[in-house]
Protein backbone atom coordinates (compact mmCIF):
# COMPACT_ATOMS: atom_id res chain seq x y z
CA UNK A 1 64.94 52.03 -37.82
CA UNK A 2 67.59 49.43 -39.42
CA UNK A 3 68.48 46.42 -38.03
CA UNK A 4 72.07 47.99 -38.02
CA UNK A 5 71.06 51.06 -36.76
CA UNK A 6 69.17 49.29 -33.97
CA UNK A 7 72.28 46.97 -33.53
CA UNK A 8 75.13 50.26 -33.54
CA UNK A 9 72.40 51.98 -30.96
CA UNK A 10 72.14 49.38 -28.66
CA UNK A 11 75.83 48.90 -28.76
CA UNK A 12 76.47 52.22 -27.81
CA UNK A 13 74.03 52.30 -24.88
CA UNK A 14 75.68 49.26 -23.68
CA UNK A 15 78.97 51.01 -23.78
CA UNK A 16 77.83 54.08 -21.82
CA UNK A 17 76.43 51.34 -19.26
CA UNK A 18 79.80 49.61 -18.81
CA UNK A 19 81.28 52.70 -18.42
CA UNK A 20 79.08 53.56 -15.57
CA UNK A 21 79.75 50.54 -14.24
CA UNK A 22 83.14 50.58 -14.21
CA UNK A 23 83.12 54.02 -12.56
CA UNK A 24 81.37 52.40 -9.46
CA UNK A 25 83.38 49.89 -9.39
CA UNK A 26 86.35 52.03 -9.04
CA UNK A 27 84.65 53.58 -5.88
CA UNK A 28 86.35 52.63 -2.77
CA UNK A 29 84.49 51.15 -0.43
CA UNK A 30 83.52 50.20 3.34
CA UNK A 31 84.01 46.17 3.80
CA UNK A 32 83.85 45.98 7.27
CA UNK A 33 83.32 48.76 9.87
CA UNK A 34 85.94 49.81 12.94
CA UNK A 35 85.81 47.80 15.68
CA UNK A 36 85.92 49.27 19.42
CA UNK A 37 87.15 47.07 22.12
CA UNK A 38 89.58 47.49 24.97
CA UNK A 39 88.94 48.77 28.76
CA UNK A 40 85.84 49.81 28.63
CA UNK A 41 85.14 51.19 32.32
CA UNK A 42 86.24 54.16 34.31
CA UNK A 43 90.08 54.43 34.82
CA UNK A 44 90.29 52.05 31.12
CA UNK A 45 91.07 53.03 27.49
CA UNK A 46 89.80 52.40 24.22
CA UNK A 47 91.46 50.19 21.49
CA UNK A 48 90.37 51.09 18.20
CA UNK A 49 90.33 47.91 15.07
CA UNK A 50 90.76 50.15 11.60
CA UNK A 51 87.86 49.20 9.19
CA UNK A 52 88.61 47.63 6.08
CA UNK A 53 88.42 49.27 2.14
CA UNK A 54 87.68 47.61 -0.64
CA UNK A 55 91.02 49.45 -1.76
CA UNK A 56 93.49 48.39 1.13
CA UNK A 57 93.87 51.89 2.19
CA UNK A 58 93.47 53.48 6.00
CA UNK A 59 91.14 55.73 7.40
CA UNK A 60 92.33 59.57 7.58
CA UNK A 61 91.18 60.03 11.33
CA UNK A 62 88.71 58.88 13.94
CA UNK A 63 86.50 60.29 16.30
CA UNK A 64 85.08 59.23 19.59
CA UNK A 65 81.50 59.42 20.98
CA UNK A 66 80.59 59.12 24.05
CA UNK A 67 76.50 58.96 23.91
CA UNK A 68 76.76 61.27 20.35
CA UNK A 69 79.21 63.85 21.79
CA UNK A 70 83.07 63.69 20.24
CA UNK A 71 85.24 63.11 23.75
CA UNK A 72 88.39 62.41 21.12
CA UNK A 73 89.59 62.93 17.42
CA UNK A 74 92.84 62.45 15.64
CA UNK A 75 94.50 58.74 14.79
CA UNK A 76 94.09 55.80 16.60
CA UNK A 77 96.62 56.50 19.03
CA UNK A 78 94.67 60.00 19.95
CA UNK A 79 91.70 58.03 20.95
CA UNK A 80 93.62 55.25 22.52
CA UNK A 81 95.13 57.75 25.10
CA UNK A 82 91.72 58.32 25.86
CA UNK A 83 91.16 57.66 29.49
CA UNK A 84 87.52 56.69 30.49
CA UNK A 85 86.02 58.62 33.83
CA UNK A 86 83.22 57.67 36.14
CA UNK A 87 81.03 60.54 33.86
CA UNK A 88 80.60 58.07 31.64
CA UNK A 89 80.08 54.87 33.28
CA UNK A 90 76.46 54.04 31.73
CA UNK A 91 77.21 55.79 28.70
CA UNK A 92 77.62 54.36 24.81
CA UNK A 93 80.37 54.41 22.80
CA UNK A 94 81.48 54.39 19.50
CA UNK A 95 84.49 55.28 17.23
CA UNK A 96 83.75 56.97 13.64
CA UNK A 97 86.32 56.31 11.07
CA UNK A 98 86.67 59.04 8.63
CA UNK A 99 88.36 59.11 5.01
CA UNK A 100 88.57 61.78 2.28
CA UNK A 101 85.65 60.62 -0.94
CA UNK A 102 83.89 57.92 1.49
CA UNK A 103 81.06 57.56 3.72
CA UNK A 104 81.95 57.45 7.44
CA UNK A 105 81.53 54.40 8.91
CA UNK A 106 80.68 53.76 12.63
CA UNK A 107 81.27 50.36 15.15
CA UNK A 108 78.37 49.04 17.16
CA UNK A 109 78.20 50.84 20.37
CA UNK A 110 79.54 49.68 23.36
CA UNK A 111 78.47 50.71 26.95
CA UNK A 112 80.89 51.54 29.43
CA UNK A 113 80.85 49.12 32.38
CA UNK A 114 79.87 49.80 36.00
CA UNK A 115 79.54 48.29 39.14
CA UNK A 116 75.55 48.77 38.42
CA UNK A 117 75.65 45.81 36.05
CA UNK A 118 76.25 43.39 38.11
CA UNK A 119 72.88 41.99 39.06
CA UNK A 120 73.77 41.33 42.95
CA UNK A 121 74.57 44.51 43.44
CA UNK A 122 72.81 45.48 46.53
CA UNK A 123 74.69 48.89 47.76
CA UNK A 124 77.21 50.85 46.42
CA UNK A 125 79.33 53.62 47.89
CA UNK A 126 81.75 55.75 45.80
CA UNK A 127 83.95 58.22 46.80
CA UNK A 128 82.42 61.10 44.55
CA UNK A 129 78.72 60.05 45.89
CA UNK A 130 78.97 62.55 48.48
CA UNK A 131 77.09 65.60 50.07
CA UNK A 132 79.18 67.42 51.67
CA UNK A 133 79.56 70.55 54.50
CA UNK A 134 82.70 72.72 55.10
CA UNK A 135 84.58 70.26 53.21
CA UNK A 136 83.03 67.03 55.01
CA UNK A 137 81.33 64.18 54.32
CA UNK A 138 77.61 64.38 55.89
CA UNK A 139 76.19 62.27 53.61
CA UNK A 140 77.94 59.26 50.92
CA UNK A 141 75.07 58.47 48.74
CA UNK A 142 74.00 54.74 47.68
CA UNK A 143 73.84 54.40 44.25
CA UNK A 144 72.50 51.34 44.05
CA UNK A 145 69.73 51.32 46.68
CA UNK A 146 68.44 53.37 49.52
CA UNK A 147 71.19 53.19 52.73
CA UNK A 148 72.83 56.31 52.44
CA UNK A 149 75.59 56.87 55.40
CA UNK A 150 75.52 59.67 57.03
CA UNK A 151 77.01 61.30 60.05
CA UNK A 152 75.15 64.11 62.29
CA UNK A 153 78.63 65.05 64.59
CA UNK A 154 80.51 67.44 62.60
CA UNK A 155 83.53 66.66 64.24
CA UNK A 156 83.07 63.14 63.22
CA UNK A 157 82.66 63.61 59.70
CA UNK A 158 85.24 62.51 57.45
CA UNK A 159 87.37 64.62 54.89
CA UNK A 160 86.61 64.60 51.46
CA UNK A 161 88.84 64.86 48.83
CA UNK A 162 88.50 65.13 45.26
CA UNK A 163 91.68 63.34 44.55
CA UNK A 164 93.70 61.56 47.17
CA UNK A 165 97.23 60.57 46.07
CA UNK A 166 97.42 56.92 47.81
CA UNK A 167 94.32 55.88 45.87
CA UNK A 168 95.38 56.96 42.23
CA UNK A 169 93.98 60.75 42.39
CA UNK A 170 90.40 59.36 42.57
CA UNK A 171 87.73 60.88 45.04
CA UNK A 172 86.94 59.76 48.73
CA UNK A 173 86.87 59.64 51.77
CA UNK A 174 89.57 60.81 54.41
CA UNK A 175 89.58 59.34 58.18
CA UNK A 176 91.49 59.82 60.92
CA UNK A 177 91.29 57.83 64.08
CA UNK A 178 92.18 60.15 66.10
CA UNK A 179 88.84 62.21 65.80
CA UNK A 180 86.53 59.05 65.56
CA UNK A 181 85.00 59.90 61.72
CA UNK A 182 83.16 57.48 60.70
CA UNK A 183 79.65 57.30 58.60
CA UNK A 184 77.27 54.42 58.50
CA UNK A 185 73.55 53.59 57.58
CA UNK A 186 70.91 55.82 59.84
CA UNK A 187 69.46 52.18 60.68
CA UNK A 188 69.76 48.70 60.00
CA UNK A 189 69.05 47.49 56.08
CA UNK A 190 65.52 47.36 55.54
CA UNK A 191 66.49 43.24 53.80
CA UNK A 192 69.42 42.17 55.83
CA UNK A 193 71.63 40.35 53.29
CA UNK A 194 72.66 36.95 54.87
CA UNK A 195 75.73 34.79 54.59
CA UNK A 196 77.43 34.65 51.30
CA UNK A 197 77.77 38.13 50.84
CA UNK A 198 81.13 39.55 49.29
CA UNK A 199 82.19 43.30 50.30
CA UNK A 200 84.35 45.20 46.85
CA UNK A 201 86.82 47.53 48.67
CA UNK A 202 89.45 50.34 47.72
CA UNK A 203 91.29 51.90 50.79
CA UNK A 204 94.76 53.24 51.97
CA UNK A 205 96.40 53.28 55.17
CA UNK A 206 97.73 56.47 56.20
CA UNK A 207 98.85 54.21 60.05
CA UNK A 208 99.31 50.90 61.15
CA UNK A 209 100.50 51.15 64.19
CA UNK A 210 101.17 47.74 65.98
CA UNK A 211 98.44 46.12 67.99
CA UNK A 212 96.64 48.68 67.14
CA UNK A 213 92.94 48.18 65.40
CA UNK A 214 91.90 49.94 62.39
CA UNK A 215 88.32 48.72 60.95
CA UNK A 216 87.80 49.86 57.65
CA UNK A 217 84.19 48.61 57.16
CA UNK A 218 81.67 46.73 58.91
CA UNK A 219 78.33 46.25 60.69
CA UNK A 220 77.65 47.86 63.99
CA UNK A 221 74.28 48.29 64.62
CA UNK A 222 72.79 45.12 63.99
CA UNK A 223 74.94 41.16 63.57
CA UNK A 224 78.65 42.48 64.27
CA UNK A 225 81.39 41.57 61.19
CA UNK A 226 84.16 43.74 59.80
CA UNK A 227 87.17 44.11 58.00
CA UNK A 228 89.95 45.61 59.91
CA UNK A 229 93.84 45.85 60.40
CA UNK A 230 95.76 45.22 63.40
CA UNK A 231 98.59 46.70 62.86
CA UNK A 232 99.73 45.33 59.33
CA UNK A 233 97.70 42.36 59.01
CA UNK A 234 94.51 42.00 57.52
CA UNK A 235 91.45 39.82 58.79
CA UNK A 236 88.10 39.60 58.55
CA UNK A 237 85.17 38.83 61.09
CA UNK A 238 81.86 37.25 60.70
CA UNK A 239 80.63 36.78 63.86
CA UNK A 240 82.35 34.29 65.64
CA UNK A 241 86.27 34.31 64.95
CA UNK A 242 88.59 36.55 62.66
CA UNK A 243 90.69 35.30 59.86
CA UNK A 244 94.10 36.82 58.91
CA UNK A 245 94.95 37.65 55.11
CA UNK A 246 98.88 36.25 54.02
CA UNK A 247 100.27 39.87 52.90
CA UNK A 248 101.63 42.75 55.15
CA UNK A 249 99.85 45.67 54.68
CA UNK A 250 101.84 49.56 54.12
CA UNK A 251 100.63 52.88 54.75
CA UNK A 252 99.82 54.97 51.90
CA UNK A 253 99.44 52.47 49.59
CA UNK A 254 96.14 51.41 47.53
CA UNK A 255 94.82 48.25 48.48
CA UNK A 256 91.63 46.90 46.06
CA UNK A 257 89.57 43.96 47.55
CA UNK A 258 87.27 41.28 47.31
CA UNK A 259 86.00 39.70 50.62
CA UNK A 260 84.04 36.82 50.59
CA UNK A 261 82.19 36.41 54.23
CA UNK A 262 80.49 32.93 53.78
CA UNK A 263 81.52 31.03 57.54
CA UNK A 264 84.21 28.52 56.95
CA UNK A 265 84.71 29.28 53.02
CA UNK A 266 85.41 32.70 53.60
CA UNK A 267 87.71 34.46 51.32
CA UNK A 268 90.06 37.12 50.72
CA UNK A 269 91.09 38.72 47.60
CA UNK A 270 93.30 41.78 47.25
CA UNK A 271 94.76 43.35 44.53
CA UNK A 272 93.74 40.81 42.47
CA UNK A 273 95.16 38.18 44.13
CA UNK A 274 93.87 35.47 46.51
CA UNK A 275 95.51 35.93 50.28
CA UNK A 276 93.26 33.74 52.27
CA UNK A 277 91.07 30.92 51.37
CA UNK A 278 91.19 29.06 54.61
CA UNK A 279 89.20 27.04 56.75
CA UNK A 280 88.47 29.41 60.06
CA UNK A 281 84.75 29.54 60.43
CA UNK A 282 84.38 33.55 61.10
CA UNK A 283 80.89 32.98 61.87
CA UNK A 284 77.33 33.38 59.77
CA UNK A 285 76.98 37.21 60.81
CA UNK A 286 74.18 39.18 58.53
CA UNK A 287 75.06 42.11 56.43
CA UNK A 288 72.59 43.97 58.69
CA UNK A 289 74.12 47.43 57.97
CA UNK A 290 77.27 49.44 56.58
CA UNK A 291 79.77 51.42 58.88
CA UNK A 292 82.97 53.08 57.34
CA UNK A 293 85.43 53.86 59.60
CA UNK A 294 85.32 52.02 62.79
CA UNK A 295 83.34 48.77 64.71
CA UNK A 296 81.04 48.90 66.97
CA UNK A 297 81.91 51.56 69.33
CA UNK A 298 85.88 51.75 68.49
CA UNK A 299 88.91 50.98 66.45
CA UNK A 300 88.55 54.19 64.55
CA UNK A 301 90.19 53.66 60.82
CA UNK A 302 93.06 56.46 59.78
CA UNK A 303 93.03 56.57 55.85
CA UNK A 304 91.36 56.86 52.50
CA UNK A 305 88.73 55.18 51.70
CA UNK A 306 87.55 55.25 47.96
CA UNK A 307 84.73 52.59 47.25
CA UNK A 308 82.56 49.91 48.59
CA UNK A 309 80.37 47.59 47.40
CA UNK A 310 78.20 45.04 49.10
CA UNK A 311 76.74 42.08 46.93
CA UNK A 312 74.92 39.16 47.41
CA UNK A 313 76.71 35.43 47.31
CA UNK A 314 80.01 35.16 46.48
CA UNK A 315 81.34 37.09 43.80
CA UNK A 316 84.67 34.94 43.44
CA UNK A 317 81.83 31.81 42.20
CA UNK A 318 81.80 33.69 39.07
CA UNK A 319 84.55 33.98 37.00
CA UNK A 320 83.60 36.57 34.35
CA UNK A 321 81.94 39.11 37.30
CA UNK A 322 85.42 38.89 39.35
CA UNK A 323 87.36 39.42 36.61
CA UNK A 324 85.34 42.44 35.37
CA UNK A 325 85.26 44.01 38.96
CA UNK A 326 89.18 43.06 39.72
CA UNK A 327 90.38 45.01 36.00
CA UNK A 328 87.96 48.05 37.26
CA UNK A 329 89.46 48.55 40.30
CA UNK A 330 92.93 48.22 39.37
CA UNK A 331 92.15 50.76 36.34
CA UNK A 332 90.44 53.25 38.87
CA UNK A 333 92.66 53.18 42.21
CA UNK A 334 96.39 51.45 41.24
């Protein structure tokens, strides 16, 4: 072949090549990936970050997964109004961005949060944990360990309900004082958890009748504590003395707390919100076991009672943990 056929050859193969070139380089494509962030726990939503194209332009729709299985499609605002449920605490998620002529692109996955990753968990009680007979509560399950509550006297079996009004539609329990329901651990905890140890609560009141005592929660088979209501106020017990919370409590109402039972540094935290952080030393009182619904052998509780949570130390001593539990219970119950 000729120099200048071997020069108009290779000039033509180079043009073809460009050409190619430039055809890719028209594609459009993926620069960065969505992004999934938002509430990420039951009772939260999803906010959705559009990915980016190498042309500027938007994504046509999105779906979301929850563990592989599409829970929402449509635009961002479809899977924004998507409300997370206690199904898929545990569970990963991820939002798919989809466009016309390009590859779907996915964001990392992101696990929906739950009580069970806090690491000092050490029992946890939630209203749809239940067993139930005749529409009673014989058994609420532990989900973290191995102190299920339980009550043998059918007339002293709580009321459960699959969505109770004063505590934003969610599951629990239902007392009234009146019939002395309560349910607590069949013995004392097999590792009594000593002094700091925070109790997470969501209850309503459905009476507060003055001087009259309503305990919510608290030990009474083994070191006596609780967390009661006389009439409106609120106060706590470790042993030794009680300790009243600054706010006036209302009957059918959701109430979310944090109490910190740790002797003189005992605190109270409810609705996000400290209301007592005082000096009264309530005493050094175990966690020794759980009771719902009344103290030792009185002060039945009349109300709802939707979650509890006992954990090791003092949750308020880390920021991140508190903050995590406080947006989770306000999502769920108010």
């Amino acid at each position: 072949m000729s120099a200048h056929m071997s020069q108009r050859v290779g000039a033509a193969a180079a043009a073809m090549q460009g050409a190619r070139r430039s055809r890719l380089a028209g594609g459009v494509t993926v620069i960065s990936a969505p992004e999934l962030g938002g509430d990420l726990y039951a009772g939260g939503s999803p906010t959705v970050t559009a990915p980016v194209y190498s042309d500027g332009g938007a994504p046509d729709s999105y779906t979301l997964l929850v563990d592989g299985n599409a829970v929402a499609t449509g635009d961002e605002a479809a899977i924004e109004a998507y409300t997370f449920s206690f199904a898929d605490e545990g569970r990963t998620v991820v939002v798919r961005a989809h466009r016309a002529g390009v590859a779907d692109s996915d964001s990392n996955g992101v696990t929906v949060w739950s009580m069970l990753n806090l690491s000092t968990l050490r029992h946890w009680y939630r209203g749809d944990a239940v067993i139930t007979a005749g529409g009673a509560i014989t058994t609420q399950i532990d989900k973290k360990g191995s102190a299920n509550l339980v009550q043998a006297t059918a007339e002293q079996r709580p009321t459960y309900s699959a969505s109770i009004t004063s505590l934003g539609g969610r599951p629990g329990g239902i007392y009234v004082a009146g019939s002395a329901q309560y349910l607590r651990t069949a013995a004392v905890l097999a590792v009594p958890i000593p002094q700091p140890f925070t109790v997470v609560l969501a209850w309503s009141h459905s009476a507060l009748t003055a001087a009259t005592y309503y305990t919510i929660c608290g030990g009474s088979l083994g070191d006596r504590w609780f967390i009661r209501a006389i009439g409106p106020q609120l106060q706590v017990y470790g042993g030794t003395m009680t300790a009243a919370a600054s706010l006036t409590l209302a009957t059918d109402t959701a109430y979310t707390g944090v109490f910190v039972f740790n002797g003189g540094s005992s605190k109270i935290r409810v609705n996000g919100a400290s209301v007592y952080a005082g000096q009264t030393n309530i005493g050094a009182s175990d966690c020794d076991d759980v009771t719902l619904g009344r103290e030792q052998v009185a002060n039945y509780f009349s109300g709802a009672i939707g979650e509890v949570a006992i954990l090791t130390g003092d949750l308020t001593a880390n920021a991140g943990d508190l903050a995590q539990v406080e947006a989770y219970l306000a999502a769920v119950y108010r």
